[in-house]
Each structure stands twice: as C-alpha cells, then as structure tokens.
C-alpha atoms as a PDB file:
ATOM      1  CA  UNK A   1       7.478  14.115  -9.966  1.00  0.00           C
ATOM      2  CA  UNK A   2       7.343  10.865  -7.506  1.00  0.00           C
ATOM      3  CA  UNK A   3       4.299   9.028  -7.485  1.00  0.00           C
ATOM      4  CA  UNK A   4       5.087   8.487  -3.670  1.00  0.00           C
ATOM      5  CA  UNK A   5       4.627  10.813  -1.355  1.00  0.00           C
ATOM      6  CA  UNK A   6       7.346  11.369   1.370  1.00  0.00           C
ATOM      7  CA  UNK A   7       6.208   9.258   4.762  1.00  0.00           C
ATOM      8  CA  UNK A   8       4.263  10.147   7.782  1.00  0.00           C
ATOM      9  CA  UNK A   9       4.028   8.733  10.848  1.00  0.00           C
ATOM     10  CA  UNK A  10       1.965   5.672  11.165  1.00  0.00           C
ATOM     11  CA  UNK A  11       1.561   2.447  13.124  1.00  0.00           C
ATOM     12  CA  UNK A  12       3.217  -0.625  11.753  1.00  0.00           C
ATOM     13  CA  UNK A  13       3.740  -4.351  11.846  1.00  0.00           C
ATOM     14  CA  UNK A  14       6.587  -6.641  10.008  1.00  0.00           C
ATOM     15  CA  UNK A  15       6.024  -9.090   6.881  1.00  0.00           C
ATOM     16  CA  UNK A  16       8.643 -10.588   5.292  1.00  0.00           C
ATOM     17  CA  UNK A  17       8.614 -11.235   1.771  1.00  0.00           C
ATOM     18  CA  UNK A  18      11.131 -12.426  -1.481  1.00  0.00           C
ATOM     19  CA  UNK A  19      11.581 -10.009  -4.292  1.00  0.00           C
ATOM     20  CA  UNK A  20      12.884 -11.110  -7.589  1.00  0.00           C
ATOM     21  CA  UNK A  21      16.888  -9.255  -7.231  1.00  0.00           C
ATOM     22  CA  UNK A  22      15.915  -6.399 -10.090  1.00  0.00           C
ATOM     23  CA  UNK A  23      12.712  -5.971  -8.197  1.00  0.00           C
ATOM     24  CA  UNK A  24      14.913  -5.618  -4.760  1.00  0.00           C
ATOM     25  CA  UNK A  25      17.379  -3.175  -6.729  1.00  0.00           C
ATOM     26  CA  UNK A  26      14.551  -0.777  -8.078  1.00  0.00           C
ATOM     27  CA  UNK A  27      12.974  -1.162  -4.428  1.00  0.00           C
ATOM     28  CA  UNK A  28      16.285   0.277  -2.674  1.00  0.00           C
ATOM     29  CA  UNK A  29      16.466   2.740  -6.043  1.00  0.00           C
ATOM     30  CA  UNK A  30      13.298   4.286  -6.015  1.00  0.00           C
ATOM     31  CA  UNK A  31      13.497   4.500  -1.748  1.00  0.00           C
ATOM     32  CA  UNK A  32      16.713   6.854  -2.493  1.00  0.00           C
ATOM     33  CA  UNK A  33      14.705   8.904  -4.974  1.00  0.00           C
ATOM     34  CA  UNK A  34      11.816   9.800  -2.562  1.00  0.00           C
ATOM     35  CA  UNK A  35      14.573   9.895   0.144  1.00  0.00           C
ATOM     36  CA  UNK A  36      12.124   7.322   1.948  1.00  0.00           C
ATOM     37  CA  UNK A  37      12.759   3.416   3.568  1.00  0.00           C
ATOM     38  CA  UNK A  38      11.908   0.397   0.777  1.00  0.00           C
ATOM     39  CA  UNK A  39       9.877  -0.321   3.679  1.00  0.00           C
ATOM     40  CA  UNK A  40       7.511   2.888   3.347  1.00  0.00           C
ATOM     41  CA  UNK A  41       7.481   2.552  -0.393  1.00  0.00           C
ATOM     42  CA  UNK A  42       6.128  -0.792  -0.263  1.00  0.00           C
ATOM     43  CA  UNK A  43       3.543   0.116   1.803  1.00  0.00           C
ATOM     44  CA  UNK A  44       2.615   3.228  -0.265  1.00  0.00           C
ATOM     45  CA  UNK A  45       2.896   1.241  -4.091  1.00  0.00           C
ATOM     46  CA  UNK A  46       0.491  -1.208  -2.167  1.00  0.00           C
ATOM     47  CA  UNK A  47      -1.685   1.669  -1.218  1.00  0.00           C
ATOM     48  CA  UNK A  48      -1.793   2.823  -4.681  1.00  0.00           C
ATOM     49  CA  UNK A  49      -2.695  -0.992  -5.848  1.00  0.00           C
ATOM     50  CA  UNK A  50      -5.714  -1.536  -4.001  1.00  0.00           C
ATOM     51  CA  UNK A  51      -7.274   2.123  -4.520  1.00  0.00           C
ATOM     52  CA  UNK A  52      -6.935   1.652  -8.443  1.00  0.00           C
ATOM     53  CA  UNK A  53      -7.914  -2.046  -8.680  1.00  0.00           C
ATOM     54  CA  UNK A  54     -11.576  -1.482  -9.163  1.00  0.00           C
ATOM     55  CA  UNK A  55     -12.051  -5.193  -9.507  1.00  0.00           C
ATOM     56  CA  UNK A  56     -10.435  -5.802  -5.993  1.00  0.00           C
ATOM     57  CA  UNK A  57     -12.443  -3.108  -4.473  1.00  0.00           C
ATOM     58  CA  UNK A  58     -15.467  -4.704  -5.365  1.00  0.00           C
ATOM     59  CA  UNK A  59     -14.656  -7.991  -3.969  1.00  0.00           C
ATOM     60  CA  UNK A  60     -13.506  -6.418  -0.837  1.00  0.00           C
ATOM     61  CA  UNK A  61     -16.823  -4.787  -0.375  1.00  0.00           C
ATOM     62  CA  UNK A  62     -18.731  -8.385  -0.812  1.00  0.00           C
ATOM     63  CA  UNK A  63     -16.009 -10.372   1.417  1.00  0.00           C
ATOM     64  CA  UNK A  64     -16.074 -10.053   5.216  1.00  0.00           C
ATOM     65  CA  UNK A  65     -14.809 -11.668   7.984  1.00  0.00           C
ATOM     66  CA  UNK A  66     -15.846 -11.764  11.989  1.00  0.00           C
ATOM     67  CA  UNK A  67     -13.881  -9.732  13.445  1.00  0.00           C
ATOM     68  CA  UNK A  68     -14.527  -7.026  11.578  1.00  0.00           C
ATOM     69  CA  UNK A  69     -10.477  -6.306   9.647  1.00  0.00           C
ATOM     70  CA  UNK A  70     -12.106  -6.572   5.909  1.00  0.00           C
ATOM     71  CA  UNK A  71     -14.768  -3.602   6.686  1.00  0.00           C
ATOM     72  CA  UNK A  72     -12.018  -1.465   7.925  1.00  0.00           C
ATOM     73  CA  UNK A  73      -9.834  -2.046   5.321  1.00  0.00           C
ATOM     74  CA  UNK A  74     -12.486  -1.265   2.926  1.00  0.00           C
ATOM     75  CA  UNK A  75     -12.862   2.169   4.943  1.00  0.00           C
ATOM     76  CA  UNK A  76      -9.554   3.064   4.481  1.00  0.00           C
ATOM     77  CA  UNK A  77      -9.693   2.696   0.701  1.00  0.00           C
ATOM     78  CA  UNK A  78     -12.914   4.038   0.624  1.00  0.00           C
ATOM     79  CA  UNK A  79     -11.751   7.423   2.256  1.00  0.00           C
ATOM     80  CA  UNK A  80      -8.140   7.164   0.213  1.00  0.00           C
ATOM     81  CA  UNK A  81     -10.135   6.986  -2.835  1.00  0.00           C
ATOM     82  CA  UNK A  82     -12.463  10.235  -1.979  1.00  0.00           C
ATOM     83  CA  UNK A  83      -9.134  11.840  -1.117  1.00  0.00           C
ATOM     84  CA  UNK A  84      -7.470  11.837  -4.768  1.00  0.00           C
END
C-alpha cells in the first residue's frame, strides 16, 4: 500500500531544488508507482514530514511572523494532524 495518496486539486507555486541523482531516480520511481507527478509527491512526503515531526510542530507554534503565513501553516498541520 502507498504511503501517498493519489493527488487532488490544489493551488500551487514553483521551487526549484537539487536532489542527490539516487534521490532524483527514487523521486521519478515512486511518482510512477502512485501514478502521480515527482512534483505532487514532494509536496505530499513534505506533508507527511512536518505532521510527524513533533519537535518542528512545536517550534512552529512558538515562531510567528507579521503577516500572518506561520499561523496558517500551523493550521493546516494542525487540522492534517486531527485528520489521521
């Protein structure tokens, strides 16, 4: 069973980042698998990441910023976690 769900719909932006080449293959490998985009997997094993980091959640919830893009993040994992 995939630990990544198959995508939805969902608003975007871009980020480009370097992968170590085994990382890159697995990437493109596991995409196949789930018949999704490297792109969506990234964004889901990322998901994953910050609900389970316990550590990270808690210095997300003491770290803000002005404009308000910390709290909402922290939102979004809050209501991720109370959805597994």
């Amino acid at each position: 069973m995939a630990l990544v769900k198959a995508p939805t719909k969902q608003k975007t932006t871009s980020l480009q980042v370097r992968l170590e080449e085994d990382v890159r293959l697995n990437l493109n490998k596991y995409a196949q698998f789930i018949d999704a985009s490297p792109s969506y997997v990234v964004v889901e094993a990322l998901k994953l990441l910050f609900k389970r980091d316990q550590e990270f959640r808690r210095w997300l919830g003491q770290h803000t910023n002005n404009d308000g893009q910390e709290k909402i993040e922290e939102d979004v994992l809050t209501k991720t976690a109370h959805q597994s």
